[in-house]
N, C-alpha and C. Protein backbone atom coordinates (compact mmCIF):
# COMPACT_ATOMS: atom_id res chain seq x y z
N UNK A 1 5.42 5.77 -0.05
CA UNK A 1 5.42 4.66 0.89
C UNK A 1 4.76 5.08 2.21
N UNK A 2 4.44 6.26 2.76
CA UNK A 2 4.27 6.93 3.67
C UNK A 2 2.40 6.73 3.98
N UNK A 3 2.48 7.39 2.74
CA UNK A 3 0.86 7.16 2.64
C UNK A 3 0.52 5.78 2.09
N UNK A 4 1.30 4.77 1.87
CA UNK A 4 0.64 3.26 2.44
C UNK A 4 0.56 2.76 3.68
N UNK A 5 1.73 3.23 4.11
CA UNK A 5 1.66 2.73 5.59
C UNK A 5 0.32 3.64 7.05
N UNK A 6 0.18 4.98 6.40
CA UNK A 6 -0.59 5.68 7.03
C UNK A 6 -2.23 5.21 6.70
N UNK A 7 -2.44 4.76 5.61
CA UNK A 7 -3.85 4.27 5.17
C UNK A 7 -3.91 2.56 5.83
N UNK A 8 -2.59 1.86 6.26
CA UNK A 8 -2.81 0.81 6.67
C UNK A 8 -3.54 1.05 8.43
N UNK A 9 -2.57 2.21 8.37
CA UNK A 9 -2.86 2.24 10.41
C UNK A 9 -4.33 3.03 10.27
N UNK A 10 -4.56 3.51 9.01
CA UNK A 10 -6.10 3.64 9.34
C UNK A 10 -7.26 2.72 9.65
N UNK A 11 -6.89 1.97 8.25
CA UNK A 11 -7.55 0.86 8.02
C UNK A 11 -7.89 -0.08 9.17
N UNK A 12 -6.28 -0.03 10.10
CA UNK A 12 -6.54 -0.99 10.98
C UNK A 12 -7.37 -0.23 12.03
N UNK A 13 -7.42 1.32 12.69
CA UNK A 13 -8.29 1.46 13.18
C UNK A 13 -9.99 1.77 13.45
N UNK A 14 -9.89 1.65 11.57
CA UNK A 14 -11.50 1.56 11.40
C UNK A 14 -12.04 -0.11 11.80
N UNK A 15 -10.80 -1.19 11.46
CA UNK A 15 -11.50 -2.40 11.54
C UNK A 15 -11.07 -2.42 13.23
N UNK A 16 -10.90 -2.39 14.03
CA UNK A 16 -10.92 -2.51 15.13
C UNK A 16 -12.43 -1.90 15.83
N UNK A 17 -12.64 -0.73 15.48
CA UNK A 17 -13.66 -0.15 16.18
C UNK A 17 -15.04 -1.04 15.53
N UNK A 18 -14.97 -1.66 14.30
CA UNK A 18 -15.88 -2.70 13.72
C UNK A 18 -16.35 -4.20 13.92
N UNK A 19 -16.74 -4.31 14.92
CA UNK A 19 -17.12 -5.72 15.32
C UNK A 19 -17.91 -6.64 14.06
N UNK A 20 -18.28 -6.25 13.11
CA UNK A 20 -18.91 -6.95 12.21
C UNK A 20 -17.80 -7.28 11.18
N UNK A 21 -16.73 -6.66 11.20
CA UNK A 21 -15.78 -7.12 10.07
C UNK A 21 -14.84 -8.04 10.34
N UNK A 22 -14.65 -9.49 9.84
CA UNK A 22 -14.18 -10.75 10.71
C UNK A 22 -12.77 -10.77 10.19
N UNK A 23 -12.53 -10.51 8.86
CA UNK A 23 -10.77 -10.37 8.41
C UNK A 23 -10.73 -9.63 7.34
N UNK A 24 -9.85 -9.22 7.17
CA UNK A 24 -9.08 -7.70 6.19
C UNK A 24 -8.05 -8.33 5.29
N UNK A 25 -8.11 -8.54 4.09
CA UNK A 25 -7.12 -9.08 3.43
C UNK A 25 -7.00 -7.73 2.77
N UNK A 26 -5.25 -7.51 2.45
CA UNK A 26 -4.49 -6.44 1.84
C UNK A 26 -3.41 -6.77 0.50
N UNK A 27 -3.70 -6.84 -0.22
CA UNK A 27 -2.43 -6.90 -1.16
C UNK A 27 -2.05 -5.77 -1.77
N UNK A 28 -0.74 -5.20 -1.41
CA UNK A 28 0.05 -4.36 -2.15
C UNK A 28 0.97 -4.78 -2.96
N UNK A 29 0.90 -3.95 -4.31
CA UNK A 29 1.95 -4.56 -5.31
C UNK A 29 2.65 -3.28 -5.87
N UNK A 30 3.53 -3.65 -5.37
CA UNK A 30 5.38 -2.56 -6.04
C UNK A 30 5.24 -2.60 -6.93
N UNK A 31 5.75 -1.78 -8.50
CA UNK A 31 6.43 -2.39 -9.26
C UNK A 31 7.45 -0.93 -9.75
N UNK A 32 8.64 -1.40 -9.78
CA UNK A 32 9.76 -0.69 -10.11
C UNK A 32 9.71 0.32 -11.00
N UNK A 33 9.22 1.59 -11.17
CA UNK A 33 9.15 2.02 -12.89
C UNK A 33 10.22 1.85 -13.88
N UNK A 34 10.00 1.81 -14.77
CA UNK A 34 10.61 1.10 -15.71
C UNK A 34 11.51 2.51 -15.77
N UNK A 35 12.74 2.25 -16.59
CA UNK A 35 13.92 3.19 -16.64
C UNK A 35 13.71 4.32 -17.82
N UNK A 36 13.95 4.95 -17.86
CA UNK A 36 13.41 5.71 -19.46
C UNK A 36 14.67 5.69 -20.63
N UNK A 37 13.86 5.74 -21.65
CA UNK A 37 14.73 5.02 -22.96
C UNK A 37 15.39 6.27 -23.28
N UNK A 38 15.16 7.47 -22.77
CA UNK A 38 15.80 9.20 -23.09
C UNK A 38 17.31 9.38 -22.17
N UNK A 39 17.50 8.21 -20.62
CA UNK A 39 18.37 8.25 -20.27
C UNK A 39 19.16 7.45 -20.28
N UNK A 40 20.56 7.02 -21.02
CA UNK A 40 21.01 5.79 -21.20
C UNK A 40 21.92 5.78 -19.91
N UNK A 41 22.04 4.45 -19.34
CA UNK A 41 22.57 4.02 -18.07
C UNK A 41 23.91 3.85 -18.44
N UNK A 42 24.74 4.49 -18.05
CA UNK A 42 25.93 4.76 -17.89
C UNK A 42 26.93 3.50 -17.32
């Protein structure tokens, strides 16, 4: 999670110093890993 949030505050300071770039769309997508079938949930 660390290094999403650190590549965002990059991101945002490359597009700041960029006058030619008009908007930044971002989609991040989670997804939970799945549980493993070797450990049964108790």
């Amino acid at each position: 999670m660390d290094n999403i949030e650190k590549a965002l505050q990059e991101l945002a300071k490359a597009v700041e110093s960029n006058d030619t770039v008009e908007r930044v769309k971002v989609t991040i997508t989670l997804v939970k890993p799945k549980p493993s079938k070797a450990k049964p949930d108790k």
